[in-house]
Protein backbone atom coordinates (compact mmCIF):
# COMPACT_ATOMS: atom_id res chain seq x y z
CA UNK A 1 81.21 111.65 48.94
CA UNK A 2 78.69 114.76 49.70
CA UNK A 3 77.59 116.94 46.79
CA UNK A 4 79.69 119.46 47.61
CA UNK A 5 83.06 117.44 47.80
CA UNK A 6 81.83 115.73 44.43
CA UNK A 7 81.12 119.28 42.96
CA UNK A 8 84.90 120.09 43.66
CA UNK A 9 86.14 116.92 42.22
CA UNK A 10 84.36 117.60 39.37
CA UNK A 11 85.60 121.47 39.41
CA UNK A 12 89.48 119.76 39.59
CA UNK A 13 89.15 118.00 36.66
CA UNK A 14 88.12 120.51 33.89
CA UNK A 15 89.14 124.18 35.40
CA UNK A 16 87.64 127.23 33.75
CA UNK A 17 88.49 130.94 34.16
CA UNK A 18 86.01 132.63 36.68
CA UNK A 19 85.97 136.33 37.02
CA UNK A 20 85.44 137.75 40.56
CA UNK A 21 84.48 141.41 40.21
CA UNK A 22 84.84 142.08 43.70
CA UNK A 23 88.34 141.68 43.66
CA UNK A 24 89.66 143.54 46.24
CA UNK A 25 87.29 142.76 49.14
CA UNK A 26 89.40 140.83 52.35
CA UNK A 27 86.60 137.91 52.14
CA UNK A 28 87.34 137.21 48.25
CA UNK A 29 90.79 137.78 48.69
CA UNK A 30 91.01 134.78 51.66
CA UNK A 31 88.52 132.91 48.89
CA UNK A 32 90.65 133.23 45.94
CA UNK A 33 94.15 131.83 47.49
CA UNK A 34 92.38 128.72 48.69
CA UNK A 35 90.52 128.41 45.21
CA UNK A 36 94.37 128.46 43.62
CA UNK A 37 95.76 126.00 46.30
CA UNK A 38 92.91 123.84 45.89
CA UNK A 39 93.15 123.90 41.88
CA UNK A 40 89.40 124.13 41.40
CA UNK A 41 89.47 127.41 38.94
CA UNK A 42 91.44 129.72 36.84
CA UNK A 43 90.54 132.87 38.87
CA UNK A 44 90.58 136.77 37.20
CA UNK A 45 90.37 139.15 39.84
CA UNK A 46 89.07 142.73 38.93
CA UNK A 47 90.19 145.83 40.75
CA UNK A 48 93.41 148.16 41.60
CA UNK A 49 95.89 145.97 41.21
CA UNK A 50 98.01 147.57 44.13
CA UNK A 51 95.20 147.32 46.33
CA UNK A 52 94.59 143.61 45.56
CA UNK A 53 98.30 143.12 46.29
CA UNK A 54 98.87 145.15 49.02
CA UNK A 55 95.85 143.81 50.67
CA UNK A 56 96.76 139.97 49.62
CA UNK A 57 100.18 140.81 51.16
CA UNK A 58 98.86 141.60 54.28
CA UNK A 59 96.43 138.53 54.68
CA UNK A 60 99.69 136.59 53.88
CA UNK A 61 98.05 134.97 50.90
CA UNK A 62 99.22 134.05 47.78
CA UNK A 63 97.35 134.98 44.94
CA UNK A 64 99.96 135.02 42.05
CA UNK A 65 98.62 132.46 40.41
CA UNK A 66 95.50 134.51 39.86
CA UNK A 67 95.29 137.17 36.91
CA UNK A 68 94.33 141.01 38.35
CA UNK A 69 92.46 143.15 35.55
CA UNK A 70 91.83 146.99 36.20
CA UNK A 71 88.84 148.34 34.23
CA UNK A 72 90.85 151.67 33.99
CA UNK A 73 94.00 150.71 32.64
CA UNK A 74 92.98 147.24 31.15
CA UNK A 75 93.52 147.24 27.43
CA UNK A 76 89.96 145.33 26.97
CA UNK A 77 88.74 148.33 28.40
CA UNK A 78 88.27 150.53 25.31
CA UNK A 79 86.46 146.99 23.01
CA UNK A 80 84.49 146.49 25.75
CA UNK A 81 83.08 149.77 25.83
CA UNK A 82 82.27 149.88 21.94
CA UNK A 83 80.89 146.07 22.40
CA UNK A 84 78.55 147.77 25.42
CA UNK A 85 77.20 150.72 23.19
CA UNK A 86 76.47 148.43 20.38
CA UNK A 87 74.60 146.01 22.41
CA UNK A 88 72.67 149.13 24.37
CA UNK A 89 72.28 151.82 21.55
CA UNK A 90 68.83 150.74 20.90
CA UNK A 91 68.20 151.60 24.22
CA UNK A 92 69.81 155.20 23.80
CA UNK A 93 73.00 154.58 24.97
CA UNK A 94 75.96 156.68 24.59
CA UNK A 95 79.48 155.81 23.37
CA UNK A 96 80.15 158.80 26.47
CA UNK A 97 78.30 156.38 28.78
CA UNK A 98 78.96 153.26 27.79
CA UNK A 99 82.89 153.98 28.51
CA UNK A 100 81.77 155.03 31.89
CA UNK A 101 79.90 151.95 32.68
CA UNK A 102 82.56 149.26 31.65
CA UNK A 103 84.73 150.77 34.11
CA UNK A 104 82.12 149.29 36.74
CA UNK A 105 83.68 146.27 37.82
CA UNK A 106 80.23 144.58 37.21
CA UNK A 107 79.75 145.60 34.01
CA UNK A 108 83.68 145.04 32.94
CA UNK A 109 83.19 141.67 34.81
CA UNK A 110 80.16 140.65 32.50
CA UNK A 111 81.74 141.97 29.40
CA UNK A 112 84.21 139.74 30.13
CA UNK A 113 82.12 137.15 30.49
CA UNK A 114 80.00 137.77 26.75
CA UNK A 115 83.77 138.10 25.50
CA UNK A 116 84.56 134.42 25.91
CA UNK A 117 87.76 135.61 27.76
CA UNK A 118 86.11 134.09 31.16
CA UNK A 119 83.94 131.16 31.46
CA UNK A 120 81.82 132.23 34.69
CA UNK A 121 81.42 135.15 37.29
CA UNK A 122 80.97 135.38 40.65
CA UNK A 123 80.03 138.63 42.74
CA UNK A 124 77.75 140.08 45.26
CA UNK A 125 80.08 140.13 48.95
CA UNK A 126 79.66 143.70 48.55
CA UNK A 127 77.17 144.79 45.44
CA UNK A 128 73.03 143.77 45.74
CA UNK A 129 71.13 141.11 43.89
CA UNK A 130 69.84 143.96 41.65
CA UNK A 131 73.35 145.26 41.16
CA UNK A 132 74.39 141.92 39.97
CA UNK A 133 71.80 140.77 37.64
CA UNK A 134 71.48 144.23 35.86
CA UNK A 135 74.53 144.19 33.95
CA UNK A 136 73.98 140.13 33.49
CA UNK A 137 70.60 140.55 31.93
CA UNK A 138 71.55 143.59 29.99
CA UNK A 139 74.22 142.33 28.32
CA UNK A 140 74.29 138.31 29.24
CA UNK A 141 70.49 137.51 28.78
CA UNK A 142 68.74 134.57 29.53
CA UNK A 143 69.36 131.27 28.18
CA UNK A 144 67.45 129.69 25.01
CA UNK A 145 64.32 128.52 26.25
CA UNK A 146 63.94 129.93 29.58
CA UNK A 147 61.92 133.11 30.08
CA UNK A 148 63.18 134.57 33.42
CA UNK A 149 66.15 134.44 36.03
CA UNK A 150 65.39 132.73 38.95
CA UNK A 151 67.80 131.57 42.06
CA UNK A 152 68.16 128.53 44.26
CA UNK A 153 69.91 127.20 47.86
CA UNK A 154 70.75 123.76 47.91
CA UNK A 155 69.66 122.89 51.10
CA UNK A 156 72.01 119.83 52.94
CA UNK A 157 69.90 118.75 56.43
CA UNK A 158 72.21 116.82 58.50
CA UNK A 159 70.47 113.63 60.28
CA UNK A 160 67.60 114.14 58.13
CA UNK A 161 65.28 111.47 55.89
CA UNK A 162 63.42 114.62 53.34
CA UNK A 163 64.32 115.14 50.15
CA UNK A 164 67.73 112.70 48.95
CA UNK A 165 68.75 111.96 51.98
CA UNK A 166 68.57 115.61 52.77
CA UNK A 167 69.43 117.19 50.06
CA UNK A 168 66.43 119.45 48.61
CA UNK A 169 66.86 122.67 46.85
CA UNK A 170 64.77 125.36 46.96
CA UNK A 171 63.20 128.25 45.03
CA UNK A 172 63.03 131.01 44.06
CA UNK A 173 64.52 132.54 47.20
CA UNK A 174 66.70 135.12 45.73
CA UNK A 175 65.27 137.14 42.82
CA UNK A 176 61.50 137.36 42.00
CA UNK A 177 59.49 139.41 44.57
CA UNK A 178 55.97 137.83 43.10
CA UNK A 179 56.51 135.56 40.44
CA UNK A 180 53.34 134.58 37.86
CA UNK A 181 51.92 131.42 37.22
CA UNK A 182 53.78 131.48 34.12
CA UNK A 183 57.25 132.40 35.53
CA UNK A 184 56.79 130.01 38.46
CA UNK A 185 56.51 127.24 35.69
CA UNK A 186 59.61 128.30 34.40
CA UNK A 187 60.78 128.28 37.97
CA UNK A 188 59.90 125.07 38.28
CA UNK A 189 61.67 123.23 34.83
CA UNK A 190 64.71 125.19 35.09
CA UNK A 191 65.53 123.83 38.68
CA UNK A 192 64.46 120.54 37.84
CA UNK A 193 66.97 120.52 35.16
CA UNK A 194 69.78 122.13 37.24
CA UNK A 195 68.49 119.11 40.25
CA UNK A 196 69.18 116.74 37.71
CA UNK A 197 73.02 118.27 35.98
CA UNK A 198 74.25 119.68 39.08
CA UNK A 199 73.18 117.37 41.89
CA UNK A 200 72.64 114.00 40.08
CA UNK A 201 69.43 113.55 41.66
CA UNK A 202 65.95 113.12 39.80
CA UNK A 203 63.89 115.67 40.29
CA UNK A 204 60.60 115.57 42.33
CA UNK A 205 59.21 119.00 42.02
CA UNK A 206 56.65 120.00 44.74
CA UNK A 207 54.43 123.71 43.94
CA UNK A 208 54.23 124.70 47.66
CA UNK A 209 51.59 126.42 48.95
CA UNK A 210 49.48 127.29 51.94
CA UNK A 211 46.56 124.57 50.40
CA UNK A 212 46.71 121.08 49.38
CA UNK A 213 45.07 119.77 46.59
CA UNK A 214 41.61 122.29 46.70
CA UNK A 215 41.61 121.98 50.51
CA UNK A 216 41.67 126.16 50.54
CA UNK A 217 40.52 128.39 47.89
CA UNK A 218 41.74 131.36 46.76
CA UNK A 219 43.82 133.86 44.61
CA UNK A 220 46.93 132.86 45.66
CA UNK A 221 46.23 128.97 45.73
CA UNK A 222 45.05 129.75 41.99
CA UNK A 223 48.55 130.94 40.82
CA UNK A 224 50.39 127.77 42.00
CA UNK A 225 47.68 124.88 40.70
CA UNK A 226 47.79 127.03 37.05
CA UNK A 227 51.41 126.79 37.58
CA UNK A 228 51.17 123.01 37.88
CA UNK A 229 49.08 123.01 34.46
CA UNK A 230 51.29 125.07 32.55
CA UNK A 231 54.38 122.94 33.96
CA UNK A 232 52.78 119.77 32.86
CA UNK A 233 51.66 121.17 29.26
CA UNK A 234 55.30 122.06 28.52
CA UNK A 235 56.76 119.46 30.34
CA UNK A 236 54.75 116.12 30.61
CA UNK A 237 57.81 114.14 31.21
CA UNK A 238 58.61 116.16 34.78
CA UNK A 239 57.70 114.83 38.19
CA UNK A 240 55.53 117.10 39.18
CA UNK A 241 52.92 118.10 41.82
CA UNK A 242 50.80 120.79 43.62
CA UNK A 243 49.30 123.22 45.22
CA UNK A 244 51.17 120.80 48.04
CA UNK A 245 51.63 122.24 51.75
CA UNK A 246 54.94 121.61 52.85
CA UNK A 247 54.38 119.06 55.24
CA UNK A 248 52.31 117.06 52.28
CA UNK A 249 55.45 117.79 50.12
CA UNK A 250 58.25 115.86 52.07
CA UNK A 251 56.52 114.24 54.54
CA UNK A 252 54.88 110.30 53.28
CA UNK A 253 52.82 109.82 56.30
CA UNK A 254 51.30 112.89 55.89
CA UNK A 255 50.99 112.52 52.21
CA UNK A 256 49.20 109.50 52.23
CA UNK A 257 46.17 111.31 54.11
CA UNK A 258 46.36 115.03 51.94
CA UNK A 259 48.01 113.43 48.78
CA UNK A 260 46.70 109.84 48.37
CA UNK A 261 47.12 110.45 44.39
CA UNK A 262 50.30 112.05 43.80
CA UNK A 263 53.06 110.74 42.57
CA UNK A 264 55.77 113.31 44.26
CA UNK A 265 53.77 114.02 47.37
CA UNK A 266 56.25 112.38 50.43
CA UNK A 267 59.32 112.49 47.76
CA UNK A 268 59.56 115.79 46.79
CA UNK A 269 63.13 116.86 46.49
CA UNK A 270 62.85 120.50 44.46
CA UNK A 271 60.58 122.84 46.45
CA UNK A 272 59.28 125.78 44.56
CA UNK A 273 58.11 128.72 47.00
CA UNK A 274 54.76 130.61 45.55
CA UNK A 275 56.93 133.97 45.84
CA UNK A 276 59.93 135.31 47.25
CA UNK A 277 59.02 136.37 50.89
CA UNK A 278 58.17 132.44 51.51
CA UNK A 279 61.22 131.21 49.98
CA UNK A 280 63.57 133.13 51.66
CA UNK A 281 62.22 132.99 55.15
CA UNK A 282 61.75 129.11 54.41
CA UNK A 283 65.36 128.30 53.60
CA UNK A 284 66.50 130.76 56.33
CA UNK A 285 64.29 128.86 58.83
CA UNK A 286 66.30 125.49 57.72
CA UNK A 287 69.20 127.06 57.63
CA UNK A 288 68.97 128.22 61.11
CA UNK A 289 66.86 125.43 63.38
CA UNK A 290 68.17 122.59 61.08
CA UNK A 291 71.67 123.42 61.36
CA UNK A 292 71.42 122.49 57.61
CA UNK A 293 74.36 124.29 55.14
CA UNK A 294 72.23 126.30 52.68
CA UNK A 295 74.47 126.51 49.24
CA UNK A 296 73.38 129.93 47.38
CA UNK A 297 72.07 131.66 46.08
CA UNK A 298 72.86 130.14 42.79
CA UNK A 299 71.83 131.66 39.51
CA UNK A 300 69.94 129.56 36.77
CA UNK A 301 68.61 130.90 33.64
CA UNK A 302 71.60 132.65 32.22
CA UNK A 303 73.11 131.92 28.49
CA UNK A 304 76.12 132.12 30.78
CA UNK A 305 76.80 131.30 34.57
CA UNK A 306 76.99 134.46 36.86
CA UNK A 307 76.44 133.95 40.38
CA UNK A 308 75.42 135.93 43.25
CA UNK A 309 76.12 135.95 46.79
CA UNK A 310 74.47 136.95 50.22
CA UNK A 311 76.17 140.28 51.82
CA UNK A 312 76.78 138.10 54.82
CA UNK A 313 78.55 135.19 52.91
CA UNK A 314 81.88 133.74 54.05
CA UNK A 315 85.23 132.77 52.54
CA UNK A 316 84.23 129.27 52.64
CA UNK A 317 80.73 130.43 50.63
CA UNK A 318 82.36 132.21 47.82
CA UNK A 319 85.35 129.11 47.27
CA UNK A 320 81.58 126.68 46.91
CA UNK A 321 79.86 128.90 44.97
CA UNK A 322 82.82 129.72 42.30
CA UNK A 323 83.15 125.60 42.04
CA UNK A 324 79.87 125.81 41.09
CA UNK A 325 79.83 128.00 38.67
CA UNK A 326 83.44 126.37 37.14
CA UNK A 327 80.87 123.08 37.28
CA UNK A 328 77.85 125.33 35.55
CA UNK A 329 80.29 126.21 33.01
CA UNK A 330 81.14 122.73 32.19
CA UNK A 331 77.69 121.25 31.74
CA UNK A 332 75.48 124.03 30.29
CA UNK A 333 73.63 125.01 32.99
C-alpha cells in the first residue's frame, strides 16, 4: 500500500468535517463529489448556494451529501463577526469591519475552523498563499511550540532508491521567501515530526546547501550550519545533518567521500531547502524530470490544519490534500 492509498484508509476510518472555502469553483466541485463517494470526509462547502448547485448540476455531480454555508445569509455569520472583532480589536479593528471580513469566504472558512464547527480547511484553487495564511495566522495561530508556518511536498519518485524507497519530503517550498537560521530550525523539527505522524517513516533530516561540511565558506553556508546547531540544542534526539549538498544528502556513494562522519548523509529522507527560491525550483525539477507525484503544498505549524493549494492543482490534488488534512486532524499535526 503507497502512502497515499494508506493516508485514505486512514481518512475512511475516522471522517472529520473539512471546510472548502472555495466552494463554488468547477475543480472543487468535481473534488468534493468524489470525496463523498469515496467516504474520506464530512465536506462544508462555502459559497452561493445556487451557484454551487446549479454548477454541481451541470457537472452531473452529486454533492448532497455535502453541507453549503453562505457567509451572507449563514446564521454563524453575525457570532463570527463579534468572535473576529474580539480577537482583532487590539489591532484596531472595527465591529463595521470585522462584519465585512467574515463575509470573505476565507475568513468565514477559518472562523469556522477556531469555532470547532469544522475540523480542517482546505483552499487556495483560486486565492494566493498569502491570501490563505492571512486569515489562518490572524485568527488560527501557530501551534504550541512552533514559532513559524512553514509548507512541505511529499515527494513520491517512481523507480527510485533516495529517500524511503522514494519517498522524501521537502521544505520549505511554499511560504518563507528567506527563512533565518532560527526559523529554518523550526523548519526542520516540525517536518521531522509531521515525516514521522503522517508518513510513518523516521526522519533523516538533511540542511541542504550549496557546501558540504566547510568545503565553501560563506554567508549563506553560515545560516544553514547555525541552523544545524540550534536544531541539535533543542532537539538532540533528531537525526540530523548539514550544511549537506544534495548529492551528499541522498546519495551513499557520494557521502562516503564528502560525509564520511555523518550519520544521515546517504539516508536523508526530509530535505530542508536554505530558502524558498531553492525549494520550489527543487521539487518542481523532481516533479517534472522524475515524473515523481509531488503531494502539496501541505501546511504544518498551525494549532489547527488549513491547507493550501497550487493555482494549477487538479481535482485529483484537492481530493489528496483534504485526506490529508481529515488525517492532520486526527493526529495533531
Amino acid at each position: 500500500m503507497d502512502l497515499i492509498e494508506s493516508i485514505w484508509e486512514c481518512a475512511k476510518q475516522d471522517k472529520k468535517r473539512i471546510i472548502l472555502a472555495e466552494g463554488e469553483e468547477k475543480r472543487n466541485l468535481i473534488a468534493a463529489d468524489k470525496i463523498i463517494k469515496e467516504g474520506l470526509a464530512e465536506l462544508v462547502l462555502v459559497g452561493d448556494e445556487n451557484k454551487i448547485k446549479e454548477k454541481a448540476s451541470e457537472l452531473n455531480l452529486d454533492i448532497s451529501k455535502a453541507e453549503i454555508m453562505d457567509p451572507e445569509t449563514s446564521l454563524k455569520t453575525e457570532t463570527y463577526a463579534r468572535d473576529f472583532y474580539e480577537l482583532r480589536k487590539h489591532k484596531g479593528m472595527t465591529i463595521e469591519k470585522s462584519e465585512k471580513m467574515v463575509r470573505d469566504p476565507l475568513y468565514f472558512a477559518t472562523m469556522a475552523l477556531k469555532d470547532g464547527y469544522v475540523d480542517g480547511m482546505v483552499s487556495g484553487a483560486v486565492h494566493t498563499t498569502g491570501n490563505l495564511l492571512r486569515p489562518g495566522l490572524q485568527i488560527i495561530k501557530t501551534a504550541p511550540g512552533v514559532k513559524i508556518v512553514s509548507g512541505f511536498f511529499v515527494m513520491i519518485i517512481p523507480d527510485c532508491d533516495y529517500g524511503e524507497e522514494g519517498l522524501l519530503l521537502f521544505a520549505d517550498c511554499a511560504v518563507n521567501p528567506n527563512p533565518t537560521s532560527d526559523e529554518l530550525a523550526d523548519i526542520a523539527i516540525t517536518t521531522a515530526e509531521t515525516a514521522r505522524k503522517l508518513c510513518n517513516v523516521e526522519p533523516k533530516v538533511a540542511m541542504l546547501s550549496f557546501s558540504t561540511m566547510g568545503s565553501a565558506k560563506g554567508e549563506m553556508v553560515d545560516k544553514v550550519k547555525n541552523a544545524v546547531e540550534i536544531t541539535k540544542k533543542f532537539r538532540p534526539d533528531l537525526a540530523i545533518d548539514g550544511e549537506l549538498q544534495l548529492d551528499a544528502a541522498i546519495d551513499s556513494e557520494v557521502a562516503a567521500l564528502k560525509a564520511p562522519s555523518s550519520n544521515v548523509a546517504g539516508n536523508a529522507n526530509v530535505l530542508v531547502f536554505p530558502d524558498l527560491q531553492t525549494g520550489n525550483i527543487g521539487y518542481k525539477l523532481v516533479q517534472r524530470f522524475a515524473k515523481a507525484k509531488a503531494i502539496g503544498p501541505i501546511c504544518q505549524g498551525f494549532a489547527k490544519p488549513i491547507n493550501d493549494l497550487s493555482r494549477g492543482c487538479s481535482s485529483e490534488d484537492i481530493v489528496n490534500v483534504v485526506a490529508i488534512t481529515v488525517v492532520q486532524a486526527q493526529r495533531g499535526i
